[in-house]
Every structure is written in C-alpha cells, then in structure tokens.
PDB file of N, CA and C in Angstrom:
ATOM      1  N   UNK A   1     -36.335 -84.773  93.735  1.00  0.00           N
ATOM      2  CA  UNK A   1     -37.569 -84.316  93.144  1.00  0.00           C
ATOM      3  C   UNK A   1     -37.253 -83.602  91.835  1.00  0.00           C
ATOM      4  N   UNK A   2     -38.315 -84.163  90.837  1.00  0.00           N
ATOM      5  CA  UNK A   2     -37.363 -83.497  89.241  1.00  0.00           C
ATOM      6  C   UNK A   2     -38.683 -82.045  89.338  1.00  0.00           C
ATOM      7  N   UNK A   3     -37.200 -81.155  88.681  1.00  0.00           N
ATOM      8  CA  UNK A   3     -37.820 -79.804  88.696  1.00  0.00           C
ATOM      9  C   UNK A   3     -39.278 -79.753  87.407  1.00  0.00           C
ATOM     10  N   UNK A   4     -39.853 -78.653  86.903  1.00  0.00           N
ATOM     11  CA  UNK A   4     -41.329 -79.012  86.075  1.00  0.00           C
ATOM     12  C   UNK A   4     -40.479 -78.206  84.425  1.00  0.00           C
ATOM     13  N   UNK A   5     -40.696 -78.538  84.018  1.00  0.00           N
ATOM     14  CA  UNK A   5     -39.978 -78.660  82.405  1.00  0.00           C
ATOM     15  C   UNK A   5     -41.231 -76.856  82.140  1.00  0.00           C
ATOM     16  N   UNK A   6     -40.482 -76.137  81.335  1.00  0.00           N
ATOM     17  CA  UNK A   6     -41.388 -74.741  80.883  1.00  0.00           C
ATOM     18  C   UNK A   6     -40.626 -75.060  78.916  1.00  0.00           C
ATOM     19  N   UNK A   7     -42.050 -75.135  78.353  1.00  0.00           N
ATOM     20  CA  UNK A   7     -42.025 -75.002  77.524  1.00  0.00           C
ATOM     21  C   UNK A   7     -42.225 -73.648  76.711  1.00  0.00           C
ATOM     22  N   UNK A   8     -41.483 -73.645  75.668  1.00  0.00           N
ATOM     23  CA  UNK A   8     -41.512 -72.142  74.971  1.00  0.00           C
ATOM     24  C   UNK A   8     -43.047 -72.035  74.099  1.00  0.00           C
ATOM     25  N   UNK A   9     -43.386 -70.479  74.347  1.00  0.00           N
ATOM     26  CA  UNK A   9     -45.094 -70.845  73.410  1.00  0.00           C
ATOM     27  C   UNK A   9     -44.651 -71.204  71.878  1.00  0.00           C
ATOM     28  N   UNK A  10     -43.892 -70.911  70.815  1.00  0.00           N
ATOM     29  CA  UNK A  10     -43.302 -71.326  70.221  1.00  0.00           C
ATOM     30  C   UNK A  10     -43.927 -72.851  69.645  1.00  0.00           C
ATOM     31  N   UNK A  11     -43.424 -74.080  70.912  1.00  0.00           N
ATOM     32  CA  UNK A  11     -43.298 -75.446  71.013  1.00  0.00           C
ATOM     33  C   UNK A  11     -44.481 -76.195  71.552  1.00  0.00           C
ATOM     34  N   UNK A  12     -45.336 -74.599  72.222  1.00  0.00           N
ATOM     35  CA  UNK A  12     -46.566 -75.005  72.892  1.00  0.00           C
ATOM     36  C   UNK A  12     -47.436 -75.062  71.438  1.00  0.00           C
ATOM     37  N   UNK A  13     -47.207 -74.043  70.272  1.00  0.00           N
ATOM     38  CA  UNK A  13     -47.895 -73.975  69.190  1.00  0.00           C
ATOM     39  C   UNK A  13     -48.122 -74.584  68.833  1.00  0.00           C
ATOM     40  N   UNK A  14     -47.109 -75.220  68.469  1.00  0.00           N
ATOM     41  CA  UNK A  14     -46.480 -76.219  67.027  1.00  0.00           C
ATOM     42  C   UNK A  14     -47.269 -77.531  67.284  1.00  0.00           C
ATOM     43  N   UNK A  15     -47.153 -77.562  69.054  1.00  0.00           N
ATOM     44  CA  UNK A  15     -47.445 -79.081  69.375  1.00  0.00           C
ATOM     45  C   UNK A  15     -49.183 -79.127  69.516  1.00  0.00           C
ATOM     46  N   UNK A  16     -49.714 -77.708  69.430  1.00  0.00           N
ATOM     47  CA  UNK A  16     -51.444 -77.549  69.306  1.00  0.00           C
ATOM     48  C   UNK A  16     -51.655 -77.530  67.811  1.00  0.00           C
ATOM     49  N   UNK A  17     -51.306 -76.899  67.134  1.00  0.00           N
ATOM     50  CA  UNK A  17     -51.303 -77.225  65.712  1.00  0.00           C
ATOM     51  C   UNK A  17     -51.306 -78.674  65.075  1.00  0.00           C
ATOM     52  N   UNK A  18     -50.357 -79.475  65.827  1.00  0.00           N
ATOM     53  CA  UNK A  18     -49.956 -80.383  65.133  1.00  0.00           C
ATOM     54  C   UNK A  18     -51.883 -81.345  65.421  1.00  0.00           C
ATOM     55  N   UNK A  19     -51.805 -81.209  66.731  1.00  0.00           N
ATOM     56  CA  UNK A  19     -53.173 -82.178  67.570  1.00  0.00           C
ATOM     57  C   UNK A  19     -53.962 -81.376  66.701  1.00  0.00           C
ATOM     58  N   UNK A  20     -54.517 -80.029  66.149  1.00  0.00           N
ATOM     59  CA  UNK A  20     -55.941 -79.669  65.473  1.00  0.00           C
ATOM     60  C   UNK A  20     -55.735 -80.390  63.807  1.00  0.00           C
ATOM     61  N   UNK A  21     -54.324 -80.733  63.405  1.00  0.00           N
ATOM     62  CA  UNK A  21     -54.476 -81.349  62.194  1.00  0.00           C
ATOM     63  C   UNK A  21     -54.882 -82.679  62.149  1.00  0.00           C
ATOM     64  N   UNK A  22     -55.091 -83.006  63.662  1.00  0.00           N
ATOM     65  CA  UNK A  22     -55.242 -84.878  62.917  1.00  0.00           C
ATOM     66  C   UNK A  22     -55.183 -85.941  62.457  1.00  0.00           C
ATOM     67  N   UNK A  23     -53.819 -85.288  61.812  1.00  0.00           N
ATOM     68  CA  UNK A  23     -52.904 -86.288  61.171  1.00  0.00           C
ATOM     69  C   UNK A  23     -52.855 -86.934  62.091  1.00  0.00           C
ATOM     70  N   UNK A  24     -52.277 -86.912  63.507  1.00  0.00           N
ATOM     71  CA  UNK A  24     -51.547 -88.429  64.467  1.00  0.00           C
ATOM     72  C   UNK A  24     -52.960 -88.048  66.143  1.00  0.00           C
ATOM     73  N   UNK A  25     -52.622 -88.889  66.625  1.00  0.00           N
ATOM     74  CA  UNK A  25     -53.491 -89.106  68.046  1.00  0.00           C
ATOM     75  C   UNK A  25     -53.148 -88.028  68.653  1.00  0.00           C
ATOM     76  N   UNK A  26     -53.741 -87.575  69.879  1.00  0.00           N
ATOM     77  CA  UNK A  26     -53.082 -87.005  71.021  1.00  0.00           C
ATOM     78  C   UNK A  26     -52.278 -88.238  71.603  1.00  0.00           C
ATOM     79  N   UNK A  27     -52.748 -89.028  71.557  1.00  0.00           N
ATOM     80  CA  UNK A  27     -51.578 -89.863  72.286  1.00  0.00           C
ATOM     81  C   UNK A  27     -50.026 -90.287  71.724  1.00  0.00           C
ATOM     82  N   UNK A  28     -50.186 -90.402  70.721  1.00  0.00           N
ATOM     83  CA  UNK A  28     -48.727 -89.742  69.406  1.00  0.00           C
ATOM     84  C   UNK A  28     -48.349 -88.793  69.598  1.00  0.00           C
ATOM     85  N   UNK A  29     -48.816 -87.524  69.656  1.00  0.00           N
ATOM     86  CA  UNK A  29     -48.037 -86.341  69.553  1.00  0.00           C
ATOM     87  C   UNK A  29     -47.222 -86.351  71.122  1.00  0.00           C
ATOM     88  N   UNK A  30     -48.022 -87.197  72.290  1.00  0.00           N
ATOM     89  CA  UNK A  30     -47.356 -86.823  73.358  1.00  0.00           C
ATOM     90  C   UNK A  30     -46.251 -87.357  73.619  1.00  0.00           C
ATOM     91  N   UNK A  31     -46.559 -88.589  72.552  1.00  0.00           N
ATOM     92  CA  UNK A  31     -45.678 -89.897  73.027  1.00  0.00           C
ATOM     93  C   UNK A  31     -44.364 -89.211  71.984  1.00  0.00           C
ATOM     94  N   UNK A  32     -44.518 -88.471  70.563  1.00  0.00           N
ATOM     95  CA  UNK A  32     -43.012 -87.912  70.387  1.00  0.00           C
ATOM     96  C   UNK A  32     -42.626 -87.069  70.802  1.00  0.00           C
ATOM     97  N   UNK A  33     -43.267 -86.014  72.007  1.00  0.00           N
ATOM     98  CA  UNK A  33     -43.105 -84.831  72.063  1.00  0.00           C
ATOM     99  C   UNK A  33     -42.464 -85.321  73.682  1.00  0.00           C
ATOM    100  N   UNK A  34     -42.874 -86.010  74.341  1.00  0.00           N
ATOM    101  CA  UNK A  34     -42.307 -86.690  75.695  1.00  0.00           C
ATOM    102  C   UNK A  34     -43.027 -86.311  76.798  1.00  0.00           C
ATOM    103  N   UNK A  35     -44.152 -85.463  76.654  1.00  0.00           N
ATOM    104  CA  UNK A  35     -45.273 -84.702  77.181  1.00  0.00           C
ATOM    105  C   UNK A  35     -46.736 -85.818  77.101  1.00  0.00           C
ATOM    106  N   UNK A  36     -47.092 -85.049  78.355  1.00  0.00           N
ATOM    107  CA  UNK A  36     -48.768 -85.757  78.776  1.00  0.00           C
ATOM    108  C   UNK A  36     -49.597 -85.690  77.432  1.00  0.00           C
ATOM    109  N   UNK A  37     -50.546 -86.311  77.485  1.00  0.00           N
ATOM    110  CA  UNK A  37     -51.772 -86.525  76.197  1.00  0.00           C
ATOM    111  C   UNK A  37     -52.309 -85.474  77.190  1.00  0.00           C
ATOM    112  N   UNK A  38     -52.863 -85.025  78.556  1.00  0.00           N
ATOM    113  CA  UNK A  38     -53.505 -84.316  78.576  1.00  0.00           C
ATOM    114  C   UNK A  38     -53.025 -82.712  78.423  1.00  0.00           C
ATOM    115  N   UNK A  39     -51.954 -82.664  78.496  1.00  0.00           N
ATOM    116  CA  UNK A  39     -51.001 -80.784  78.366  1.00  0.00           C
ATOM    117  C   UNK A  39     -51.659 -81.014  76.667  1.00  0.00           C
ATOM    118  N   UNK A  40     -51.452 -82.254  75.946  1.00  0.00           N
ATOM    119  CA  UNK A  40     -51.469 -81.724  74.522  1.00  0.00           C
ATOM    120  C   UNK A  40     -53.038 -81.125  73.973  1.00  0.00           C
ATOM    121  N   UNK A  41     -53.784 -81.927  74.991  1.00  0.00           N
ATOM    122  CA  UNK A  41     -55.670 -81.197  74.812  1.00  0.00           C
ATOM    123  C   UNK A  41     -55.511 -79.482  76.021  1.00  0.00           C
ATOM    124  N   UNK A  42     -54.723 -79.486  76.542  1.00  0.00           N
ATOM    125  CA  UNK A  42     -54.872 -78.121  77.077  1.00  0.00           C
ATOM    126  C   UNK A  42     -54.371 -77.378  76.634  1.00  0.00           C
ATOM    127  N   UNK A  43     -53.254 -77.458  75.400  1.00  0.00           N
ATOM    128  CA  UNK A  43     -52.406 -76.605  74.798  1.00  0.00           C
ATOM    129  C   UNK A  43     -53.697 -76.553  73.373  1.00  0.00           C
ATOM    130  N   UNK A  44     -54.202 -77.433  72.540  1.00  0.00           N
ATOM    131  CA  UNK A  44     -54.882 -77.519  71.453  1.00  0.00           C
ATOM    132  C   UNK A  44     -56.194 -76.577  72.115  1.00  0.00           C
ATOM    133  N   UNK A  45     -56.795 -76.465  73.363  1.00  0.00           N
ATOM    134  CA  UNK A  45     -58.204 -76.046  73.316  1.00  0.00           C
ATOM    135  C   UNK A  45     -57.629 -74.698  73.978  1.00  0.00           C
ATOM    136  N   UNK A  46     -56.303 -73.910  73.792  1.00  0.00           N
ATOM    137  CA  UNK A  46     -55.739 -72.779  74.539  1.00  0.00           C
ATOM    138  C   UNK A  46     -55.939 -72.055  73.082  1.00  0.00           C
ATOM    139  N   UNK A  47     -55.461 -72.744  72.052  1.00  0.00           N
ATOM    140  CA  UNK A  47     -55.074 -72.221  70.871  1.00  0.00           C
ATOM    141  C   UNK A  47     -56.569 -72.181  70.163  1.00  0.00           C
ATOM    142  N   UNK A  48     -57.315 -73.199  69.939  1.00  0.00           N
ATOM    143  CA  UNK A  48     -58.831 -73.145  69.920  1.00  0.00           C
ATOM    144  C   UNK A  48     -59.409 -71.683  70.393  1.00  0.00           C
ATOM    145  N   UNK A  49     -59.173 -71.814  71.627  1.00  0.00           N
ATOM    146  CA  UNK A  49     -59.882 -70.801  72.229  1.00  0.00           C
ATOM    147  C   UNK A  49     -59.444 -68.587  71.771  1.00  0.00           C
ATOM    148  N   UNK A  50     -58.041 -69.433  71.752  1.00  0.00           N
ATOM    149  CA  UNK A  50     -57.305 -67.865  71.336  1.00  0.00           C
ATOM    150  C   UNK A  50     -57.532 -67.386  69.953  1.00  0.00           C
ATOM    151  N   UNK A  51     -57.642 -68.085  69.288  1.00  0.00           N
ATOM    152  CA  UNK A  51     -57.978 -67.653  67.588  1.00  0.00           C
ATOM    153  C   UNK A  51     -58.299 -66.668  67.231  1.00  0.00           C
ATOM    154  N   UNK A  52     -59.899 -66.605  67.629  1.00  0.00           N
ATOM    155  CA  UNK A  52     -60.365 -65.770  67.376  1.00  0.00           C
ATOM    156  C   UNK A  52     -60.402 -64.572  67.808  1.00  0.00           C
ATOM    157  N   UNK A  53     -59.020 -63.757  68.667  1.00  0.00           N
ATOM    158  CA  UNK A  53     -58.690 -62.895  69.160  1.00  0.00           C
ATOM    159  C   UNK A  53     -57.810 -62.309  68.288  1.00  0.00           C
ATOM    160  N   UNK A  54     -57.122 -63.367  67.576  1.00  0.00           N
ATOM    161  CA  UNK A  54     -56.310 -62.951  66.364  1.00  0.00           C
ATOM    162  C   UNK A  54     -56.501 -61.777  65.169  1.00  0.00           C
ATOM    163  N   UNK A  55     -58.279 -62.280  64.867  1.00  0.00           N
ATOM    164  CA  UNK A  55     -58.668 -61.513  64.038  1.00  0.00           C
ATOM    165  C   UNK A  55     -59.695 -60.016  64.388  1.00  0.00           C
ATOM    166  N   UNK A  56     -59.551 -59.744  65.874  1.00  0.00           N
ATOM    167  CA  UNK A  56     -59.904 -58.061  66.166  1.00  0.00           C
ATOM    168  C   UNK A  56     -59.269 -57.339  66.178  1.00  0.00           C
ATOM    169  N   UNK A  57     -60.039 -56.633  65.616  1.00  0.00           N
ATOM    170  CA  UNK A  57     -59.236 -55.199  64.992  1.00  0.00           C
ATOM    171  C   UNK A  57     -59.543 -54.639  65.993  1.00  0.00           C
ATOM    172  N   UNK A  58     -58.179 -52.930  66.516  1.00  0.00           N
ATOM    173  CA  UNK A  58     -58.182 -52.447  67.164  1.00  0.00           C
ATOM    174  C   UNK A  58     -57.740 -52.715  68.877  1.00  0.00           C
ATOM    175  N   UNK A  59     -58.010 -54.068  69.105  1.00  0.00           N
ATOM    176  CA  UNK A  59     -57.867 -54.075  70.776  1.00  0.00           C
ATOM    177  C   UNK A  59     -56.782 -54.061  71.187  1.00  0.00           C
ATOM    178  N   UNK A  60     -55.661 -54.438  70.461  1.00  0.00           N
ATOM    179  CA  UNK A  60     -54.102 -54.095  70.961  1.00  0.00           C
ATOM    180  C   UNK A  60     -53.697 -52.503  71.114  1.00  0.00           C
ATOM    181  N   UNK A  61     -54.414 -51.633  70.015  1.00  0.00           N
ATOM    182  CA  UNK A  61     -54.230 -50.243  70.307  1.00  0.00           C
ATOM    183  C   UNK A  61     -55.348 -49.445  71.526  1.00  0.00           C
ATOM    184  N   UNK A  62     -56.699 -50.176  71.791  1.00  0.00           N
ATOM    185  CA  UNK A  62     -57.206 -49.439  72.449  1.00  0.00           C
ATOM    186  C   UNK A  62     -56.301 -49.718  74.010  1.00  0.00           C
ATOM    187  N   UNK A  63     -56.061 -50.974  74.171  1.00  0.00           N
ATOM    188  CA  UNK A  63     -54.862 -51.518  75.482  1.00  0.00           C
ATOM    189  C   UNK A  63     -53.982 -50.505  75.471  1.00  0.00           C
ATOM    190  N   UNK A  64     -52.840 -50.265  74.732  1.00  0.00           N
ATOM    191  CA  UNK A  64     -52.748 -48.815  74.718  1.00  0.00           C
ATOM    192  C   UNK A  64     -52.546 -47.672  74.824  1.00  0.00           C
ATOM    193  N   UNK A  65     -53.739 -47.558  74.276  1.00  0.00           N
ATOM    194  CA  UNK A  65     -54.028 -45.718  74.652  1.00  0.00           C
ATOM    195  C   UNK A  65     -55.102 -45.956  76.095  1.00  0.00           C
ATOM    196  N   UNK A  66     -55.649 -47.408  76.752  1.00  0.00           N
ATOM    197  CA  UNK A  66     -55.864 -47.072  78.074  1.00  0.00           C
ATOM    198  C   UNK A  66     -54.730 -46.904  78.977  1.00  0.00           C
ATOM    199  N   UNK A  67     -53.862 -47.587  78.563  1.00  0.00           N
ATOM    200  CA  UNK A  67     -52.489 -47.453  79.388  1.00  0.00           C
ATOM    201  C   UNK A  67     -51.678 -46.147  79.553  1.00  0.00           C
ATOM    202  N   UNK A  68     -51.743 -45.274  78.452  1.00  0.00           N
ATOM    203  CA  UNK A  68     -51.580 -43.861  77.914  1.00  0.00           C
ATOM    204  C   UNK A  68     -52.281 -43.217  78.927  1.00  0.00           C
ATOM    205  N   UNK A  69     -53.439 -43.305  78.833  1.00  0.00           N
ATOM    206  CA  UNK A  69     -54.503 -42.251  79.362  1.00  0.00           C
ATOM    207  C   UNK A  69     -54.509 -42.700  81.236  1.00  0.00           C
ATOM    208  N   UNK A  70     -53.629 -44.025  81.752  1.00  0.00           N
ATOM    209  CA  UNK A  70     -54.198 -44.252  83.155  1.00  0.00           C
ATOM    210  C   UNK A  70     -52.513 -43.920  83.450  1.00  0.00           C
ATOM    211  N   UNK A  71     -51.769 -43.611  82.850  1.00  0.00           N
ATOM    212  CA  UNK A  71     -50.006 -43.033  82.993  1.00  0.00           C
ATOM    213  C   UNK A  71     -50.127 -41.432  83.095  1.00  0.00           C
ATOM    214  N   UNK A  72     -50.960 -40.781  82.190  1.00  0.00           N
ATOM    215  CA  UNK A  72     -51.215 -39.387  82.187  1.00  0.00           C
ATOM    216  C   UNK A  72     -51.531 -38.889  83.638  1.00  0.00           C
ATOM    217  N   UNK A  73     -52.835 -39.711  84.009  1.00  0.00           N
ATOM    218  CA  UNK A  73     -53.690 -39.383  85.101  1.00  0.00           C
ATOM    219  C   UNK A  73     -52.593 -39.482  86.378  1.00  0.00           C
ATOM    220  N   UNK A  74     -51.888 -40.750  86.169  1.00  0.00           N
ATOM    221  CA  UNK A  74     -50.776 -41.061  87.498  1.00  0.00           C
ATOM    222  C   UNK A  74     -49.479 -39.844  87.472  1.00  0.00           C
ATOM    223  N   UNK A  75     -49.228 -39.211  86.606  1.00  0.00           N
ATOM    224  CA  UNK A  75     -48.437 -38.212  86.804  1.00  0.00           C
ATOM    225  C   UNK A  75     -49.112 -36.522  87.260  1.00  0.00           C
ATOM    226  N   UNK A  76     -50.459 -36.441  86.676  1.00  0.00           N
ATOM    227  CA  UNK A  76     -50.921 -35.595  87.034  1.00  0.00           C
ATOM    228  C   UNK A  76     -50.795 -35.391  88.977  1.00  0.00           C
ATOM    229  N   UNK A  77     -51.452 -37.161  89.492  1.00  0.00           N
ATOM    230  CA  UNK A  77     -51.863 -37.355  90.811  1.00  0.00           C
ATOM    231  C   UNK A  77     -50.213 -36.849  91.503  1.00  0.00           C
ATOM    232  N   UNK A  78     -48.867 -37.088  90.339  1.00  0.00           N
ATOM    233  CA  UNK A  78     -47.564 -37.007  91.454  1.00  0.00           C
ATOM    234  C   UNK A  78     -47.627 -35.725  91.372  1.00  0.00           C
ATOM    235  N   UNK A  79     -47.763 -34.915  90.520  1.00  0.00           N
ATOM    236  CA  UNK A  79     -47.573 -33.543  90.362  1.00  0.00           C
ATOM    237  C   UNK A  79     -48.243 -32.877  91.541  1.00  0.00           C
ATOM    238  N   UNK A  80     -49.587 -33.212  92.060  1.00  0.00           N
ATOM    239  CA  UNK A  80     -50.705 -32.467  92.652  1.00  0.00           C
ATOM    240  C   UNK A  80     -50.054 -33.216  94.029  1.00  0.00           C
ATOM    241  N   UNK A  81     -49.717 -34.215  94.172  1.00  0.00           N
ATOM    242  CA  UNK A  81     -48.725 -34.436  95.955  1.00  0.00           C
ATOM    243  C   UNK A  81     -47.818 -33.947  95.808  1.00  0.00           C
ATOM    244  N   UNK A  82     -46.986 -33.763  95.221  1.00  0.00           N
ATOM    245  CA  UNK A  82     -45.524 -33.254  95.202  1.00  0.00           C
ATOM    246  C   UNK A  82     -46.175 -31.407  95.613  1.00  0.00           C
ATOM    247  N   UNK A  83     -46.619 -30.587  94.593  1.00  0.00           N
ATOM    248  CA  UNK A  83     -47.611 -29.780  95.378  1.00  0.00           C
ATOM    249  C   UNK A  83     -47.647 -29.440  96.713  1.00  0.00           C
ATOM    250  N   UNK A  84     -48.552 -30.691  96.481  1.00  0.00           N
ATOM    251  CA  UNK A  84     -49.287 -30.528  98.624  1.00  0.00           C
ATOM    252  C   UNK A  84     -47.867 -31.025  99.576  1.00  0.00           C
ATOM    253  N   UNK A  85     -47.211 -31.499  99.406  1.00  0.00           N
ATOM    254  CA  UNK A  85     -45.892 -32.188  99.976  1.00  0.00           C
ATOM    255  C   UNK A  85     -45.122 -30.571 100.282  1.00  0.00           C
ATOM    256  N   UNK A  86     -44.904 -29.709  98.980  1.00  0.00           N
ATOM    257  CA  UNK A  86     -43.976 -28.170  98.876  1.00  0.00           C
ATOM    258  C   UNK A  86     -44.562 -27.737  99.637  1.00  0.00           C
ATOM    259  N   UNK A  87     -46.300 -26.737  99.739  1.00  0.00           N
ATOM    260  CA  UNK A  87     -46.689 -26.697 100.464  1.00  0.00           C
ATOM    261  C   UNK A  87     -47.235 -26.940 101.885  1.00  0.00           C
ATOM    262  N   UNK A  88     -47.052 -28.154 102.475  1.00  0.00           N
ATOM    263  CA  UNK A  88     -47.031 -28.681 103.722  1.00  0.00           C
ATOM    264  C   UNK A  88     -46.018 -28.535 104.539  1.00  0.00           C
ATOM    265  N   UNK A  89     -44.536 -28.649 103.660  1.00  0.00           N
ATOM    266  CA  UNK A  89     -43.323 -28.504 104.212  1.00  0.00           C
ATOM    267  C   UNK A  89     -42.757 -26.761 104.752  1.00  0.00           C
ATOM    268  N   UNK A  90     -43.713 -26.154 103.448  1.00  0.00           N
ATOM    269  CA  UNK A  90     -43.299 -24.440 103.911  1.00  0.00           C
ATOM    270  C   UNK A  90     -44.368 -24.478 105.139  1.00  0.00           C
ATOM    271  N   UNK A  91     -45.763 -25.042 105.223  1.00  0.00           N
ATOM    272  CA  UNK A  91     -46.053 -24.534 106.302  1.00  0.00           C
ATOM    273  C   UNK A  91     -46.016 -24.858 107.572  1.00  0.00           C
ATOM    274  N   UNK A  92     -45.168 -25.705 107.983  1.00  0.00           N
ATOM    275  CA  UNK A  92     -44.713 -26.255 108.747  1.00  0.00           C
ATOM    276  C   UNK A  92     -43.331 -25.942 109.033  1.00  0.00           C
ATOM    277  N   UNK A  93     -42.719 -25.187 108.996  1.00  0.00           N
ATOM    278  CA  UNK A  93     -41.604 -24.275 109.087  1.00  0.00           C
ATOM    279  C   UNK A  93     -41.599 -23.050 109.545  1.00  0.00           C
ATOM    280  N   UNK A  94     -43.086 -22.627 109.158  1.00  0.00           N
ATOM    281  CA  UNK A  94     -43.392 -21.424 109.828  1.00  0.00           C
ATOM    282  C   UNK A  94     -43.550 -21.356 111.051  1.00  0.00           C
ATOM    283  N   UNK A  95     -44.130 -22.500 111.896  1.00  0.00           N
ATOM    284  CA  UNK A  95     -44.389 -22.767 112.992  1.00  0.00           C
ATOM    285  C   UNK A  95     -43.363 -23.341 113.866  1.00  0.00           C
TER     286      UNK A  95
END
C-alpha cells in the first residue's frame, strides 16, 4: 500500500497560482506536477478563499494579545490552587 505524498505549502502555492493564471489547464498543471486535477481546484479555491485574509489589519496581533490575556488568567487560576493546595495541606496536619 503506497504511503499519501504531503506536499510543502510552498508547492501547494505555486501549483494554485500557477491554475489562477490560466496560462495551462488544470489538467496540465496536474499532469506536470504528477498530482490529481482535482487537489489542483482544491489547492486554487484554498488560496482563492485565503486572500483576502492577507489584507486585515490587526488580526494576527489581536490572536495575540487574546493568547496573552487567556495565559495571564491561567497563571493567576495556578497561583489561587497552589494557594488552596498550601492551605489544605496545613490543615490537614492539624488533625
């Protein structure tokens, strides 16, 4: 059984780029690339679709500073068990 080939995004680009120029078929690009005509319409309508993510401003930094702000909160939560953990352990010693 042949293992499944992983292409680099890189090669996934190049080969969606090449299908939105038009110059050759999908069925050309697959046939030099050694790949399905249909990976080459799922790689072209991936890149289609992603574009316009390219050009917003801000959402890589608000990602982030949510990541910032949900790391803060998770150390606060170890601080406040670690806490109740010190305290549980002294009072349970007493007894």
């Amino acid at each position: 059984m042949s293992k499944r080939r992983t292409h680099s995004p890189e090669f996934k680009a190049r080969v969606a780029m090449e299908a939105i120029s038009g110059r050759k078929t999908i069925q050309e690009i697959a046939a030099d690339h050694a790949i399905h005509p249909i990976q080459v319409s799922q790689w072209k309508r991936q890149l289609l679709d992603g574009a316009s993510e390219l050009f917003t401003r801000g959402k890589k930094t608000n990602d982030k500073d949510e990541g910032q702000a949900k790391e803060a909160e998770l150390f606060q939560q170890i601080g406040r068990l670690q806490m109740e953990l010190e305290w549980l352990k002294k009072k349970s010693q007493l007894f």
